[in-house]
N, C-alpha and C. Protein backbone atom coordinates (compact mmCIF):
# COMPACT_ATOMS: atom_id res chain seq x y z
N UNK A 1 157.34 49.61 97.15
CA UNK A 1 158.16 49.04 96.10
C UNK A 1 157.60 49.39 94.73
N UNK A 2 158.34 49.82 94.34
CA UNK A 2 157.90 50.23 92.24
C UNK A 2 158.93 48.92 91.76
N UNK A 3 158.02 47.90 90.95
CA UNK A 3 158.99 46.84 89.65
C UNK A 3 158.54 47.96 88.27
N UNK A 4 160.17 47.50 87.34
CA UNK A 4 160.17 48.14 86.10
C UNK A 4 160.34 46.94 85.18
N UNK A 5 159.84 47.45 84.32
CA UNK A 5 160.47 46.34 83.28
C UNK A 5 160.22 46.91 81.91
N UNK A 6 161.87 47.01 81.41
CA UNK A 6 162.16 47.56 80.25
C UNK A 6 161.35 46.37 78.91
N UNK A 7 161.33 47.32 77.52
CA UNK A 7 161.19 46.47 76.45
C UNK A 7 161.58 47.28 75.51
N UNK A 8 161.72 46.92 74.10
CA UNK A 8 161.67 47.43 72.92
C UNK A 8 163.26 47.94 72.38
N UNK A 9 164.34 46.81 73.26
CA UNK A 9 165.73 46.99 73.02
C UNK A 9 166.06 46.44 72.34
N UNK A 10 167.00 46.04 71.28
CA UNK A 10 167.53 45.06 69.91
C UNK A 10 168.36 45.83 68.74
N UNK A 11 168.26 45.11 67.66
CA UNK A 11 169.27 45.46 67.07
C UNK A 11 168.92 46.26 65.90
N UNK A 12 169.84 47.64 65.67
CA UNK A 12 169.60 48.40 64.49
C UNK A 12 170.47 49.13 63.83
N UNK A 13 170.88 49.22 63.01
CA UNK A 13 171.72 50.01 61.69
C UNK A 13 171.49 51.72 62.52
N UNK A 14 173.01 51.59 62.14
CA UNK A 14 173.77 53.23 62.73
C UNK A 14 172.49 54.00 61.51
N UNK A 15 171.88 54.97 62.39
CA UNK A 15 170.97 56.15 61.69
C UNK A 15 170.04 55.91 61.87
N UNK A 16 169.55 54.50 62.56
CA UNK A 16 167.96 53.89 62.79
C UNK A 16 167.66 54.31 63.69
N UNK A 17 166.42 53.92 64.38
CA UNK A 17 165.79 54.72 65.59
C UNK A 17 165.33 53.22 66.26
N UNK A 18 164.85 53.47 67.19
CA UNK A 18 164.51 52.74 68.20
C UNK A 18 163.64 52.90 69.42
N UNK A 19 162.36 52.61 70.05
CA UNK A 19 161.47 53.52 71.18
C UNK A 19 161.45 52.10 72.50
N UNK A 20 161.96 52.76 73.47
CA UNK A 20 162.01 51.77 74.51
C UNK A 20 160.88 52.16 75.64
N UNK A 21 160.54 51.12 76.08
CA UNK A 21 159.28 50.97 77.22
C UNK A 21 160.02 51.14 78.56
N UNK A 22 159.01 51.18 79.37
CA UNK A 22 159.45 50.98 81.10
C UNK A 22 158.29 50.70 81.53
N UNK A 23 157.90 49.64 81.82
CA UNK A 23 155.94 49.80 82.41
C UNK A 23 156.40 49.47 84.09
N UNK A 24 155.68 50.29 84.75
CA UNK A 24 155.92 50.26 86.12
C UNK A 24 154.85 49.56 87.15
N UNK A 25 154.69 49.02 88.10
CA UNK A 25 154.00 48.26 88.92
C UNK A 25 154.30 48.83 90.21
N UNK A 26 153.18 48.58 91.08
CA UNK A 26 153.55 49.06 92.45
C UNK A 26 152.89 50.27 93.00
N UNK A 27 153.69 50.92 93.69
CA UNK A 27 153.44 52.20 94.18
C UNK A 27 153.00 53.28 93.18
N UNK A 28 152.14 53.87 93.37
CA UNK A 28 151.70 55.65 92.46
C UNK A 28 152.78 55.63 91.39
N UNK A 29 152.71 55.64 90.08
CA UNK A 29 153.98 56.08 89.38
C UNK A 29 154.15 57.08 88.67
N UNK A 30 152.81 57.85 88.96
CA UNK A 30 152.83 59.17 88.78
C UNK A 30 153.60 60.09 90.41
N UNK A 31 154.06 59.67 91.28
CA UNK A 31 154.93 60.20 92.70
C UNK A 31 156.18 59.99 92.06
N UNK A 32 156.84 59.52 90.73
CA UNK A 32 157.99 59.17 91.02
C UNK A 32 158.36 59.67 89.86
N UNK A 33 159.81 60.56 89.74
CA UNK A 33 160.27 60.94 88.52
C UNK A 33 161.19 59.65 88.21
N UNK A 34 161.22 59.46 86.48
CA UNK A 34 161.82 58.26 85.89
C UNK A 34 163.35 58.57 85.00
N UNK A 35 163.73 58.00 85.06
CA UNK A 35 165.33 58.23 84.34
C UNK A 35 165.62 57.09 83.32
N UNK A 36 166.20 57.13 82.29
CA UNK A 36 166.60 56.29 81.65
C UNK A 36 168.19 55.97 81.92
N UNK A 37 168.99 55.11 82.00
CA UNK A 37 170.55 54.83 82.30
C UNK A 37 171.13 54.36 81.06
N UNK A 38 172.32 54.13 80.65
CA UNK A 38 172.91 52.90 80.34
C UNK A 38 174.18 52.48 80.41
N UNK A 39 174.78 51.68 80.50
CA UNK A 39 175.86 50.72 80.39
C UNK A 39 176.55 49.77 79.40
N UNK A 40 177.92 50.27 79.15
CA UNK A 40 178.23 49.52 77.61
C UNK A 40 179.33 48.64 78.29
N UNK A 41 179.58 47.87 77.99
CA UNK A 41 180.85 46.73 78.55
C UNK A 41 181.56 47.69 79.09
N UNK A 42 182.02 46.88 80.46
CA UNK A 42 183.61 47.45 80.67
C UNK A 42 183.37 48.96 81.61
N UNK A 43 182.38 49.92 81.00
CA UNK A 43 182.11 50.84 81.52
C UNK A 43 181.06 51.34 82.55
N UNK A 44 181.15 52.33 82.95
CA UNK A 44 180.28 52.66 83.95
C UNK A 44 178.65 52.74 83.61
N UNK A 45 177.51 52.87 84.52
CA UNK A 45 176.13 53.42 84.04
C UNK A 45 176.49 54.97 84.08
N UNK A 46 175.89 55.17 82.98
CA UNK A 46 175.88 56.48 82.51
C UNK A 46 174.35 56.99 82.48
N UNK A 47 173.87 58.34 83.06
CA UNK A 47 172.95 58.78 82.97
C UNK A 47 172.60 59.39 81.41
N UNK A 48 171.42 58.93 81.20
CA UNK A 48 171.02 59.63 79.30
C UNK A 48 169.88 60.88 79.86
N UNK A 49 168.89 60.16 80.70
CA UNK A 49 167.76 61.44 80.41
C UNK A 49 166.73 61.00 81.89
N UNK A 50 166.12 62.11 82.01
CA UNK A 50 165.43 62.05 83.07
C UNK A 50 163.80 62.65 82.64
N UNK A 51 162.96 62.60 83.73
CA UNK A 51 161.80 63.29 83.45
C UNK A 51 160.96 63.37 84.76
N UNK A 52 160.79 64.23 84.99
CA UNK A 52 159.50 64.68 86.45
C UNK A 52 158.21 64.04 86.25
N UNK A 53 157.74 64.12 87.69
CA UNK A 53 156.56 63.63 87.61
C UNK A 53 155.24 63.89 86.69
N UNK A 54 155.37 65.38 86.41
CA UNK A 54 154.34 65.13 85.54
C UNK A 54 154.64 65.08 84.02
N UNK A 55 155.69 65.21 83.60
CA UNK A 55 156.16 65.08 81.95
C UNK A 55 156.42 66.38 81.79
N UNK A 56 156.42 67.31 82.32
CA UNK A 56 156.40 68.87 81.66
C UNK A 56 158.48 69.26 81.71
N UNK A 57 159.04 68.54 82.57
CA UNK A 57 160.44 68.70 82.53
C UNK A 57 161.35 67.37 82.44
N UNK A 58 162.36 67.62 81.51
CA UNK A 58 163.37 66.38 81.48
C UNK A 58 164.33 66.81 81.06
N UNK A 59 165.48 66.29 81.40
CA UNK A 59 166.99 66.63 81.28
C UNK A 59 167.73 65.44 79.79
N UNK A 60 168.80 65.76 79.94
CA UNK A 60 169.17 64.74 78.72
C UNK A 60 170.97 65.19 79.15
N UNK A 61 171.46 63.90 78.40
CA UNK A 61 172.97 63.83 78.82
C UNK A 61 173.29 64.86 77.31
N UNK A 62 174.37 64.97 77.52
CA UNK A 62 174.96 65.89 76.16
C UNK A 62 175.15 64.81 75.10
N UNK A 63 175.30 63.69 75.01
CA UNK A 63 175.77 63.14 74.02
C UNK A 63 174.56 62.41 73.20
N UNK A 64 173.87 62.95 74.06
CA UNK A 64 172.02 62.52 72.99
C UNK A 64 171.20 63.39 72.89
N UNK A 65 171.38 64.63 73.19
CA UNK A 65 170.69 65.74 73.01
C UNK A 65 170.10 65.83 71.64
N UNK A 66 169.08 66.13 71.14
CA UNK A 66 168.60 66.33 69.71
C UNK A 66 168.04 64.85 69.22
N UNK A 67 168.55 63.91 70.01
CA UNK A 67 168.63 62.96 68.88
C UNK A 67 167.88 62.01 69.95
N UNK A 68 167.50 62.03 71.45
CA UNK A 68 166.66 61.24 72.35
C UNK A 68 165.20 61.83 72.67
N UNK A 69 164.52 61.68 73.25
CA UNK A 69 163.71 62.06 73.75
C UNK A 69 162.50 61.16 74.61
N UNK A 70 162.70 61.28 75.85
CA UNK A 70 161.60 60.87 77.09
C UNK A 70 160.80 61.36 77.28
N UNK A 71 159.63 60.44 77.10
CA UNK A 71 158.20 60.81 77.56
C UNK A 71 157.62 59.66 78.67
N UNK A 72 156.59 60.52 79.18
CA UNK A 72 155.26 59.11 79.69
C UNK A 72 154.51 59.42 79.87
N UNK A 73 153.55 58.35 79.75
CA UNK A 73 152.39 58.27 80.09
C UNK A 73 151.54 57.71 81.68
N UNK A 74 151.46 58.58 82.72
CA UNK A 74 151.00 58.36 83.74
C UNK A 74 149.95 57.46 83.83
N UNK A 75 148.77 57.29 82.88
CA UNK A 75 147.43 56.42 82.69
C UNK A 75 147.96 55.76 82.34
N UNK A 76 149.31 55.13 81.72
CA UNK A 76 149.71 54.09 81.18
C UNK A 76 151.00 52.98 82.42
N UNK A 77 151.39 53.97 83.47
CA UNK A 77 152.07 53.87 83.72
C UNK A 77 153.64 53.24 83.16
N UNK A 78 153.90 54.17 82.19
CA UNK A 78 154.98 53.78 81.01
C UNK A 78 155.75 55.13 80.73
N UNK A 79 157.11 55.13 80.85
CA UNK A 79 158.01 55.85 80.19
C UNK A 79 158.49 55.27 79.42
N UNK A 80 158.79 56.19 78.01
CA UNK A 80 159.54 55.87 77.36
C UNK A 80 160.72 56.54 76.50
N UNK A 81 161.58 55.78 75.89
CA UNK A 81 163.03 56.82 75.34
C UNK A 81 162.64 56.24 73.75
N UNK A 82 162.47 57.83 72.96
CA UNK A 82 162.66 57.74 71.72
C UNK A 82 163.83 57.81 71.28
N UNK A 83 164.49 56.83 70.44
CA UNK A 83 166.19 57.13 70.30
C UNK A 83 165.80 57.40 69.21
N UNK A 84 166.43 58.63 68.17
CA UNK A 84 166.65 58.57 66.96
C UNK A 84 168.24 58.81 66.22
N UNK A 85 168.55 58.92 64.91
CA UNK A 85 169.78 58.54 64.62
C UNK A 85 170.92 58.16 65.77
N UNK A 86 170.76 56.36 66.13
CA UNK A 86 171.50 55.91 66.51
C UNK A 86 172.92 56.15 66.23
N UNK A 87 174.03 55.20 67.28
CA UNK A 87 175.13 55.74 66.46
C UNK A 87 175.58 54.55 67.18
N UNK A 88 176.96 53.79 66.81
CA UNK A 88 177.57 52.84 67.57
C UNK A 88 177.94 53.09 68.78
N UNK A 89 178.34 54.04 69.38
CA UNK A 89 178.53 54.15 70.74
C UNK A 89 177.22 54.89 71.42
N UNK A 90 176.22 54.39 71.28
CA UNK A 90 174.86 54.43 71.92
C UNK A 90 174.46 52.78 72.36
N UNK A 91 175.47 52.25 71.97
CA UNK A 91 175.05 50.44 72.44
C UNK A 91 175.41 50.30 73.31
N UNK A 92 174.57 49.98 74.49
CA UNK A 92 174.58 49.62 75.66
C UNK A 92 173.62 49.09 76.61
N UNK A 93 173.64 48.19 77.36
CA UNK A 93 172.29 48.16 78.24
C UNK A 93 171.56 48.85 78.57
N UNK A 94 170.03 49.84 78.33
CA UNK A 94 169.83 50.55 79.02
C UNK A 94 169.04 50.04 80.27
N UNK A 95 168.95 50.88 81.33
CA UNK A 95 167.82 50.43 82.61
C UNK A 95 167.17 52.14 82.56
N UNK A 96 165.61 51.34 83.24
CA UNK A 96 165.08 52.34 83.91
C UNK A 96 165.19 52.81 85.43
N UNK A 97 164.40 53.93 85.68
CA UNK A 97 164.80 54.06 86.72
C UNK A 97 164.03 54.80 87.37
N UNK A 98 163.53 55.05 88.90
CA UNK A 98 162.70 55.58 89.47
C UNK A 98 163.18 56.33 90.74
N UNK A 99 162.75 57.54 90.95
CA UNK A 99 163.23 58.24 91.79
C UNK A 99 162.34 59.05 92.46
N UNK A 100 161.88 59.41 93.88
CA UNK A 100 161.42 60.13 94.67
C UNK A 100 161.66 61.84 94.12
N UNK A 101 162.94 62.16 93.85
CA UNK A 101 163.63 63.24 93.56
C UNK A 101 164.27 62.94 92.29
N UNK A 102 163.84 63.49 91.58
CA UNK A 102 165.26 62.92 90.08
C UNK A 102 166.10 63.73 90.01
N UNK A 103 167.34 63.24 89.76
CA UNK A 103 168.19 63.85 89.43
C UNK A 103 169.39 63.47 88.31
N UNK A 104 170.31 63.50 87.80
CA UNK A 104 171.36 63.04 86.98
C UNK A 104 172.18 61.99 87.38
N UNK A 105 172.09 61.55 89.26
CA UNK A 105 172.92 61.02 89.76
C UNK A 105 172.34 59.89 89.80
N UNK A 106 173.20 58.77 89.61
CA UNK A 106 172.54 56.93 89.68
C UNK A 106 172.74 57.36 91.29
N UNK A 107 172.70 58.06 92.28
CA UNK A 107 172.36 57.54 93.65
C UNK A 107 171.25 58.00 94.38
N UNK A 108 170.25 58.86 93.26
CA UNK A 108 169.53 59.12 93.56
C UNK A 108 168.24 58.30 93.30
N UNK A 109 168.56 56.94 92.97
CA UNK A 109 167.42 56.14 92.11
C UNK A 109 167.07 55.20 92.98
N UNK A 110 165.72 54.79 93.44
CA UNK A 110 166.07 54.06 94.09
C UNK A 110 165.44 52.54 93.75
N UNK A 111 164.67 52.49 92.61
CA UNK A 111 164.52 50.99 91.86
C UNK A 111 164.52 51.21 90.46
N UNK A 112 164.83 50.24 89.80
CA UNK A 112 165.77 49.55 88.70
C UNK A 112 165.30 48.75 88.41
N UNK A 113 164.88 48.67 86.69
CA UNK A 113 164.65 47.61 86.02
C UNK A 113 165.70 46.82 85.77
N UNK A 114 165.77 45.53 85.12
CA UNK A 114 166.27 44.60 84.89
C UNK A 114 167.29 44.88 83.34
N UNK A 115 167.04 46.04 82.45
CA UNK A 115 167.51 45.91 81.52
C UNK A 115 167.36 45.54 80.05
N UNK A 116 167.66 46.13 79.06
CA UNK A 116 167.28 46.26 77.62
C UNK A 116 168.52 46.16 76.83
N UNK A 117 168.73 45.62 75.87
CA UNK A 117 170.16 45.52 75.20
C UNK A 117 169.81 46.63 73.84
N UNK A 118 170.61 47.11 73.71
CA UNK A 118 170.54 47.80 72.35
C UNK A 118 171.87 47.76 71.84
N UNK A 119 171.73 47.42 70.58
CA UNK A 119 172.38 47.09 69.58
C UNK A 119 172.75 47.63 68.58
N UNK A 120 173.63 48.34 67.97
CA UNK A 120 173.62 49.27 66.93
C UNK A 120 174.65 48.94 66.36
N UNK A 121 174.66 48.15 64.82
CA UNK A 121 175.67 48.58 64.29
C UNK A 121 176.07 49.38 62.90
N UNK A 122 177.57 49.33 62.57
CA UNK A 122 177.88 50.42 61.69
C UNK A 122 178.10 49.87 60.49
């Protein structure tokens, strides 16, 4: 079992930035590639960004490209998502996420933090 638990979600003015946590517990969390998700009312989880086990590769959704960026720290056991110039439709719950195999697909994940609200307005 890997527990996650997001932090560093809240509220900020369209163009602000924002850096979210994931500290992981459990199993090796250097064995597990991590994903960031999120979810805005009404809508589906949407994949934002991913990252391999050792930090050297990560993917990103198109609509945050340039403007996200995932890292971690294995000695820390912590990923995290640098958001920069927010925008209003970047508000959404994000979760973390842990995967044997990463990939883009929420069915490839197989534990889940609890969730981060982010807030952005215009």
């Amino acid at each position: 079992q890997v527990q996650l638990v997001e932090s560093g979600g809240g509220l900020v003015q369209a163009g602000g930035s924002l850096r979210l946590s994931c500290a992981a517990s459990g199993r090796t969390f250097g064995n597990y590639a991590m994903a960031w998700f999120r979810q805005a009312p009404g809508k589906e989880r949407d994949f934002v960004a991913n990252i391999n086990w050792s930090g050297r590769s990560s993917n990103y959704a198109d609509s945050v490209k340039g403007r996200f960026a995932i890292s971690r720290d294995n000695a820390k056991n912590t990923v995290y998502l640098q958001m920069n110039v927010l925008k209003p439709e970047d508000m959404a719950v994000y979760y973390c996420a842990a995967a044997t195999y990463g990939t883009t697909s929420i069915g490839a994940y197989d534990y889940w933090g609890q969730g981060t609200q982010v807030t952005v307005s215009s």
